[in-house]
PDB file of N, CA and C in Angstrom:
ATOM      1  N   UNK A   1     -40.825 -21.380  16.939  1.00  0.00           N
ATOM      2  CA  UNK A   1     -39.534 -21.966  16.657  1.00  0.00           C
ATOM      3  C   UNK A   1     -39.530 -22.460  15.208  1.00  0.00           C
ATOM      4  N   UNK A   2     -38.241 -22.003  14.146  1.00  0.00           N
ATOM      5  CA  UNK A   2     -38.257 -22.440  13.342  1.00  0.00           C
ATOM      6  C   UNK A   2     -38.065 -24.330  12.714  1.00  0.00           C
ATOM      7  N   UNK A   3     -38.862 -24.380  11.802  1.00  0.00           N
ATOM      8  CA  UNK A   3     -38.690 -25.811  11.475  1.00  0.00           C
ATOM      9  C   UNK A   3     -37.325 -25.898  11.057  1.00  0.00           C
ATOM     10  N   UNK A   4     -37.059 -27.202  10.947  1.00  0.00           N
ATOM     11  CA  UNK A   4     -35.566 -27.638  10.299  1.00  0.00           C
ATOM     12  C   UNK A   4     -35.108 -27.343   9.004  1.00  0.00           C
ATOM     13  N   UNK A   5     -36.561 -27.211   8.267  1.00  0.00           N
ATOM     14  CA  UNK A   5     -36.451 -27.249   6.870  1.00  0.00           C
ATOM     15  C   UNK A   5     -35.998 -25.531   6.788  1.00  0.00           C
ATOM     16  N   UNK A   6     -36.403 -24.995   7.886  1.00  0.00           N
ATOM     17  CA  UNK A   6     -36.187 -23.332   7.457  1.00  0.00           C
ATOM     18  C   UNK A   6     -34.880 -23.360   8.093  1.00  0.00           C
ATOM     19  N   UNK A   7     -34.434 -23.930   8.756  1.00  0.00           N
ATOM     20  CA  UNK A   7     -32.993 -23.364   9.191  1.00  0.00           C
ATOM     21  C   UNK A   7     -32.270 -24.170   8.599  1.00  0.00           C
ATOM     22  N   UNK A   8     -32.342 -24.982   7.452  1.00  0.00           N
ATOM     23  CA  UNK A   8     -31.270 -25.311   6.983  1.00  0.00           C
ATOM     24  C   UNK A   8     -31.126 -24.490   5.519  1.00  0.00           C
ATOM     25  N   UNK A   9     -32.528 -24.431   5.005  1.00  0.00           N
ATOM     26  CA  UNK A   9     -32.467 -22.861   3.984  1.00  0.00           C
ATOM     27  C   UNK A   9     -31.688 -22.067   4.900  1.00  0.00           C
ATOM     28  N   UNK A  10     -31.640 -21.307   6.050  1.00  0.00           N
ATOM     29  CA  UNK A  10     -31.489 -20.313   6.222  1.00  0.00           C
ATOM     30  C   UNK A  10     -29.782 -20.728   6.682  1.00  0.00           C
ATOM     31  N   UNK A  11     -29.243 -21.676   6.549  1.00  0.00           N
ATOM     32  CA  UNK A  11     -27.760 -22.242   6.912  1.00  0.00           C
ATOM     33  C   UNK A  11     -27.162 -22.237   5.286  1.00  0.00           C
ATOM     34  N   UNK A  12     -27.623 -22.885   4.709  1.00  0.00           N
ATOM     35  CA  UNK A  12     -27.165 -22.780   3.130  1.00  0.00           C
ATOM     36  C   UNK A  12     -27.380 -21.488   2.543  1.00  0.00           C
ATOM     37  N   UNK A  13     -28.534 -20.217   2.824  1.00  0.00           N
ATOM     38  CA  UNK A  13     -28.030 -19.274   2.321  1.00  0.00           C
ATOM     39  C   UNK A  13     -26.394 -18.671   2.899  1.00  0.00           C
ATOM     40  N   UNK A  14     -26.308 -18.857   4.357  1.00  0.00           N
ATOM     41  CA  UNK A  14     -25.282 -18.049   4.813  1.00  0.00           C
ATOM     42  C   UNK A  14     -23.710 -18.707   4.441  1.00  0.00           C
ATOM     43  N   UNK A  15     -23.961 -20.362   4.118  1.00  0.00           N
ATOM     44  CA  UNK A  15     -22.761 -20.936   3.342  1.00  0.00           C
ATOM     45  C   UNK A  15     -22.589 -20.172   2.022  1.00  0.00           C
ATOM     46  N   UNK A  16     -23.585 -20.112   1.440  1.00  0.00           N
ATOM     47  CA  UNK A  16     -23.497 -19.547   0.305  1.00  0.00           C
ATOM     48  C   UNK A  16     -23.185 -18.177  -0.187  1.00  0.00           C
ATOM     49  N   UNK A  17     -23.633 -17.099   0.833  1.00  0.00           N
ATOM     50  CA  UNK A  17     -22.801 -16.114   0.919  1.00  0.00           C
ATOM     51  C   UNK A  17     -21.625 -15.999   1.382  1.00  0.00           C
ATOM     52  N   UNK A  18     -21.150 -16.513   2.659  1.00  0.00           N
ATOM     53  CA  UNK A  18     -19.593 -16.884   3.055  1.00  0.00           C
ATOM     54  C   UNK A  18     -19.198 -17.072   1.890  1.00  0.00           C
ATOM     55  N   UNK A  19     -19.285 -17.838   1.261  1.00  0.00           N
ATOM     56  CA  UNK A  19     -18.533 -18.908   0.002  1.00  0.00           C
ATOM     57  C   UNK A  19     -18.203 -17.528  -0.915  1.00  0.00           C
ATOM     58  N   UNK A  20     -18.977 -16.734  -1.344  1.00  0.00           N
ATOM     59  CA  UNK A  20     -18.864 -15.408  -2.323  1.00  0.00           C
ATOM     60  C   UNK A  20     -18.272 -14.809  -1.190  1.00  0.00           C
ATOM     61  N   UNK A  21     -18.386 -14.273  -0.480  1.00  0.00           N
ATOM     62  CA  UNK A  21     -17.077 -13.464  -0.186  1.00  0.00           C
ATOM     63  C   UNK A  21     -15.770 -13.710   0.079  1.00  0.00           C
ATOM     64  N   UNK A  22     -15.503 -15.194   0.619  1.00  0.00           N
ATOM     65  CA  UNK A  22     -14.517 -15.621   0.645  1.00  0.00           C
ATOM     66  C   UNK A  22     -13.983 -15.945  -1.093  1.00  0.00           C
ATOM     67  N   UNK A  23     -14.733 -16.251  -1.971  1.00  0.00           N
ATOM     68  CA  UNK A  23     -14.147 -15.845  -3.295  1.00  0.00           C
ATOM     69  C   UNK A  23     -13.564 -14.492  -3.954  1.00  0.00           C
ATOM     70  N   UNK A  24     -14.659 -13.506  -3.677  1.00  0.00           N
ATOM     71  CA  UNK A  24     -14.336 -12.049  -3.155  1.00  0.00           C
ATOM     72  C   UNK A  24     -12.320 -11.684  -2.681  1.00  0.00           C
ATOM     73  N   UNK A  25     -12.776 -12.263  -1.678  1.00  0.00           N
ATOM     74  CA  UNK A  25     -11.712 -11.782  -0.741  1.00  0.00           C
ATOM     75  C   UNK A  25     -10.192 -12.410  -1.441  1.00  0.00           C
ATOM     76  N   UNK A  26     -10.114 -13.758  -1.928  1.00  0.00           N
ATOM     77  CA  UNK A  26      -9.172 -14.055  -2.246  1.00  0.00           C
ATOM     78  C   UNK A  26      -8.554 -13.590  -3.849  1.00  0.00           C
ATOM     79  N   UNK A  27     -10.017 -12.842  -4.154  1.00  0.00           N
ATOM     80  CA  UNK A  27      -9.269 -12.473  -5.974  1.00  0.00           C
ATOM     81  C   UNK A  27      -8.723 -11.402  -5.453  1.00  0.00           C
ATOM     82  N   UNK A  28      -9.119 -10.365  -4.272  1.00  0.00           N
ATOM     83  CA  UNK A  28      -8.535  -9.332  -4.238  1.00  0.00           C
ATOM     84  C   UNK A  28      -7.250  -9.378  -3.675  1.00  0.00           C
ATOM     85  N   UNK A  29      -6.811 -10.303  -2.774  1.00  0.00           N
ATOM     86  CA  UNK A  29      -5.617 -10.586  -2.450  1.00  0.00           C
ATOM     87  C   UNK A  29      -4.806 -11.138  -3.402  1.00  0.00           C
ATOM     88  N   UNK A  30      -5.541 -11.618  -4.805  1.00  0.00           N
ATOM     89  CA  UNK A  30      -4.715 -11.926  -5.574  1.00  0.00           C
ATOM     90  C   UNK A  30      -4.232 -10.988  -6.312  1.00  0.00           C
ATOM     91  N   UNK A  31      -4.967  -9.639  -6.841  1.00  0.00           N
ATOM     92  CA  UNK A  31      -4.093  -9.107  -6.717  1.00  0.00           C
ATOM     93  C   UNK A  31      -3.692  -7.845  -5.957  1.00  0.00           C
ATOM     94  N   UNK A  32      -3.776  -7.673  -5.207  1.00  0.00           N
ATOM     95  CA  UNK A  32      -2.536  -7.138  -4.055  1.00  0.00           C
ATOM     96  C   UNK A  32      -1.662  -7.799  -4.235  1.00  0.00           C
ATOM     97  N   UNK A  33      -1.208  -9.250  -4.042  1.00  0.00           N
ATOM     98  CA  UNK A  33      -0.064  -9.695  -4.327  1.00  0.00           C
ATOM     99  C   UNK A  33       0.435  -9.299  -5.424  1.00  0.00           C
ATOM    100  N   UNK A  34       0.153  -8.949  -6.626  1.00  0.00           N
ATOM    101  CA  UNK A  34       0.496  -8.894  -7.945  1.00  0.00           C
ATOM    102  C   UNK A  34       1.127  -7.257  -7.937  1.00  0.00           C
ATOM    103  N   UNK A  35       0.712  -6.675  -7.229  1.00  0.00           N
ATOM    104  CA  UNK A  35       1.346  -5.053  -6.889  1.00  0.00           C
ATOM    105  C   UNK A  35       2.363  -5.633  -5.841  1.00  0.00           C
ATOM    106  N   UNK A  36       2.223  -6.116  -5.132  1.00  0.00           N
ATOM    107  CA  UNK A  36       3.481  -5.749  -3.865  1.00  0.00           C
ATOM    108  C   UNK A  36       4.788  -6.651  -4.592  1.00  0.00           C
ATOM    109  N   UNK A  37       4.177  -7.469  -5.545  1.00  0.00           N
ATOM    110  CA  UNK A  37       5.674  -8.388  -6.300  1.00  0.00           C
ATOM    111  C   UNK A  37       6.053  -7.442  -7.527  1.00  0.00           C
ATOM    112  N   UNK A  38       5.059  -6.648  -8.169  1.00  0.00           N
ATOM    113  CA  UNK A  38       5.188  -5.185  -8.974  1.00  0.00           C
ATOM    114  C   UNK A  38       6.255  -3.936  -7.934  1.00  0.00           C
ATOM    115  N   UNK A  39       6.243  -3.727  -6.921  1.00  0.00           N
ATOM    116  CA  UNK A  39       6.405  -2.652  -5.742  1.00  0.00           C
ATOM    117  C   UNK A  39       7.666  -3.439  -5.516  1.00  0.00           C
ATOM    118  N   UNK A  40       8.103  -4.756  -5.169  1.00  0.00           N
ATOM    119  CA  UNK A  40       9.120  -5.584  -4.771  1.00  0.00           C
ATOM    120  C   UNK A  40      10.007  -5.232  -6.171  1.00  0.00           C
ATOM    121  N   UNK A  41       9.617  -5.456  -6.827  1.00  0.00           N
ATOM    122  CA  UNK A  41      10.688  -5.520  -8.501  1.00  0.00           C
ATOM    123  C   UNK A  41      11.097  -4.359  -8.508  1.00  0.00           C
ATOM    124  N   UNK A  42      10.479  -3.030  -8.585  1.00  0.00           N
ATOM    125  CA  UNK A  42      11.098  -1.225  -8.670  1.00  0.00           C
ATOM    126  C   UNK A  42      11.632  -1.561  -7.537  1.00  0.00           C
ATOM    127  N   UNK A  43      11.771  -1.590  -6.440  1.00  0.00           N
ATOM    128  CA  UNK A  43      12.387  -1.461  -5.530  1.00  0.00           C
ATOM    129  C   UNK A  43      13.790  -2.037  -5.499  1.00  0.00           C
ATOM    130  N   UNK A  44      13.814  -3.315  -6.339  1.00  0.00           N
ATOM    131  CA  UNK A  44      15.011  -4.541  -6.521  1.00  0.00           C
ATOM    132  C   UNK A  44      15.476  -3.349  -7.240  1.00  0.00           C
ATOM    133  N   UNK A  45      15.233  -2.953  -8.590  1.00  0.00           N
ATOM    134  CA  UNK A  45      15.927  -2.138  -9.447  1.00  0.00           C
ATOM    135  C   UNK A  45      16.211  -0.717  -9.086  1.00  0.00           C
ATOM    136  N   UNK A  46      15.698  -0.411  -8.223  1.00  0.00           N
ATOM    137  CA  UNK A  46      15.663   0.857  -7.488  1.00  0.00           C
ATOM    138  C   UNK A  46      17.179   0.705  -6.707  1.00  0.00           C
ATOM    139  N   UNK A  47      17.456  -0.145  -6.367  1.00  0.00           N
ATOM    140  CA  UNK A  47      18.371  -0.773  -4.904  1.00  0.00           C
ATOM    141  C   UNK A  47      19.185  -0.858  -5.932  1.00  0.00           C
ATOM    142  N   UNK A  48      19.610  -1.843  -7.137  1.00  0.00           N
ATOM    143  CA  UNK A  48      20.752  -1.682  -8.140  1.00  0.00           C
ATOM    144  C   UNK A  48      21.256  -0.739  -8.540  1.00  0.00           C
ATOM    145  N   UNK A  49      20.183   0.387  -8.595  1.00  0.00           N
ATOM    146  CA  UNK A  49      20.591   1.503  -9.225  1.00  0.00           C
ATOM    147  C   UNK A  49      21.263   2.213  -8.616  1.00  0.00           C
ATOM    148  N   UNK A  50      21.091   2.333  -7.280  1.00  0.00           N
ATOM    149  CA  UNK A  50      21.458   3.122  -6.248  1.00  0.00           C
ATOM    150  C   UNK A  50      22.993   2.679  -6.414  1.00  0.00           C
ATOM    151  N   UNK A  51      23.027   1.299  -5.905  1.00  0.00           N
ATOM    152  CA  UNK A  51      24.393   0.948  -5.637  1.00  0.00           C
ATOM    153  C   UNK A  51      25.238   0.939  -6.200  1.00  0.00           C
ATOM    154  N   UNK A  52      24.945   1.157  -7.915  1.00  0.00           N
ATOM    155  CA  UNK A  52      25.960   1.124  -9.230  1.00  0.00           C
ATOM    156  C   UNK A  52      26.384   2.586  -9.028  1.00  0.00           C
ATOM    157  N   UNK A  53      25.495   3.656  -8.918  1.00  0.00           N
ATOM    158  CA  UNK A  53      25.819   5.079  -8.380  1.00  0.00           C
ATOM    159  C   UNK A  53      27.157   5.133  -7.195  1.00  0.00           C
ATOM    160  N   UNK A  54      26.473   4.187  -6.748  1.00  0.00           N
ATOM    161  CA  UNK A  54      27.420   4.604  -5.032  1.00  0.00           C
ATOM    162  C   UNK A  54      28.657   3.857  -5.618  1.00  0.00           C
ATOM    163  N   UNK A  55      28.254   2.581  -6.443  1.00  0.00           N
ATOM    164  CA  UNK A  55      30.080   2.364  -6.496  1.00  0.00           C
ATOM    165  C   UNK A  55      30.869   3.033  -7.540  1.00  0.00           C
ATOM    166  N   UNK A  56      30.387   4.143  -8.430  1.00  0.00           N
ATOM    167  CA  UNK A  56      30.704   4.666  -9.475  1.00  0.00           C
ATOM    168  C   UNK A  56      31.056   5.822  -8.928  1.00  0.00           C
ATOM    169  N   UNK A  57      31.066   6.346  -7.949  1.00  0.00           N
ATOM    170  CA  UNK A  57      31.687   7.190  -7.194  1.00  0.00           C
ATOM    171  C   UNK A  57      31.332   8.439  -7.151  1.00  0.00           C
ATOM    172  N   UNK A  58      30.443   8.975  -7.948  1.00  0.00           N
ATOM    173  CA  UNK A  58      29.838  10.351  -8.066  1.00  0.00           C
ATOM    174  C   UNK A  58      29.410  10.988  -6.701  1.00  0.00           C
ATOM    175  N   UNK A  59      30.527  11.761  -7.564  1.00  0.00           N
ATOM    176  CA  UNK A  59      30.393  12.734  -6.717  1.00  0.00           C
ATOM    177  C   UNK A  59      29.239  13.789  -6.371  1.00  0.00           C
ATOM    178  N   UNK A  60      29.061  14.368  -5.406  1.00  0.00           N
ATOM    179  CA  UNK A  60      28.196  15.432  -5.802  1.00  0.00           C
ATOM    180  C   UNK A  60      28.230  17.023  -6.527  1.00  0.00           C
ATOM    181  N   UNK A  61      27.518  17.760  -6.938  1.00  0.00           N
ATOM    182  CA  UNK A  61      28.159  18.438  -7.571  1.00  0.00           C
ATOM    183  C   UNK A  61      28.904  19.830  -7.150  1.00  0.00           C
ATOM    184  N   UNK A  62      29.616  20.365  -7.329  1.00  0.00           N
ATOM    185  CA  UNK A  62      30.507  21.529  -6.550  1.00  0.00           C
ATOM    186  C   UNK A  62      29.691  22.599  -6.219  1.00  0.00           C
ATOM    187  N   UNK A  63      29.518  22.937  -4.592  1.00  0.00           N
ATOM    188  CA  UNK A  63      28.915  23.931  -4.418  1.00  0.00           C
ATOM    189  C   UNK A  63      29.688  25.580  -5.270  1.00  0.00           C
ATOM    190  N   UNK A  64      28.717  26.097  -5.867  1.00  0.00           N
ATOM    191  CA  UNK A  64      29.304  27.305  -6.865  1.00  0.00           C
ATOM    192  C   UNK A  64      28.175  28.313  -6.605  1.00  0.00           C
ATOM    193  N   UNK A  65      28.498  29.198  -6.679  1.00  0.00           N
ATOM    194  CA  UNK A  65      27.595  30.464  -6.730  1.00  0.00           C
ATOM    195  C   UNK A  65      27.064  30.283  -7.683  1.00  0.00           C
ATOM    196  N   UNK A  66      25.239  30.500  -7.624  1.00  0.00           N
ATOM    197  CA  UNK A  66      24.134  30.879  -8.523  1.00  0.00           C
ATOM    198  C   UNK A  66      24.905  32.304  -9.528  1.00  0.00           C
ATOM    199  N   UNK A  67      24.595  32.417 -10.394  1.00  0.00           N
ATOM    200  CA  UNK A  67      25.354  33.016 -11.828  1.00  0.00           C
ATOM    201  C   UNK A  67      24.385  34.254 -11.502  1.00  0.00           C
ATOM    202  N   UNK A  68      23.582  34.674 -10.663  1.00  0.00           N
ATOM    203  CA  UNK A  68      23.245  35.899 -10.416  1.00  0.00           C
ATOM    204  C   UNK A  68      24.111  36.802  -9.457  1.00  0.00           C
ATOM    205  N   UNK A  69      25.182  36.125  -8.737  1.00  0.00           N
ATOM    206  CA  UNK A  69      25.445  36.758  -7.758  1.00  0.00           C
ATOM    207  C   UNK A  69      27.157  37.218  -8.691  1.00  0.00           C
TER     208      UNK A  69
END
């Protein structure tokens, strides 16, 4: 059976790794967030664009015969 002194080394290494990955983990979510608020913004302007189209009324363009026929 381990002594105390070894299982509390062996408790502070595993705080200590938790601790790095949970640092880990949150830079990478930091940025993911930084793309999906990047992905959120084209999309905002994506959505304006659309709708200035749709209220500008364009039409589509006249079905016409290809200039080969």
């Amino acid at each position: 059976m381990p002594d105390n002194e070894t299982r509390i080394i062996a408790l502070e290494e595993t705080v200590a790794h938790q601790g790095r990955v949970i640092e880990e983990l949150s830079d990478q979510l930091a940025e993911q967030w930084k793309v999906v608020e990047q992905t959120r913004g084209k999309l905002d302007r994506l959505t304006e664009r659309f709708l200035s189209m749709e209220e500008q009324g364009l039409e589509a363009p006249a079905n016409t015969r290809p200039p080969h026929y």
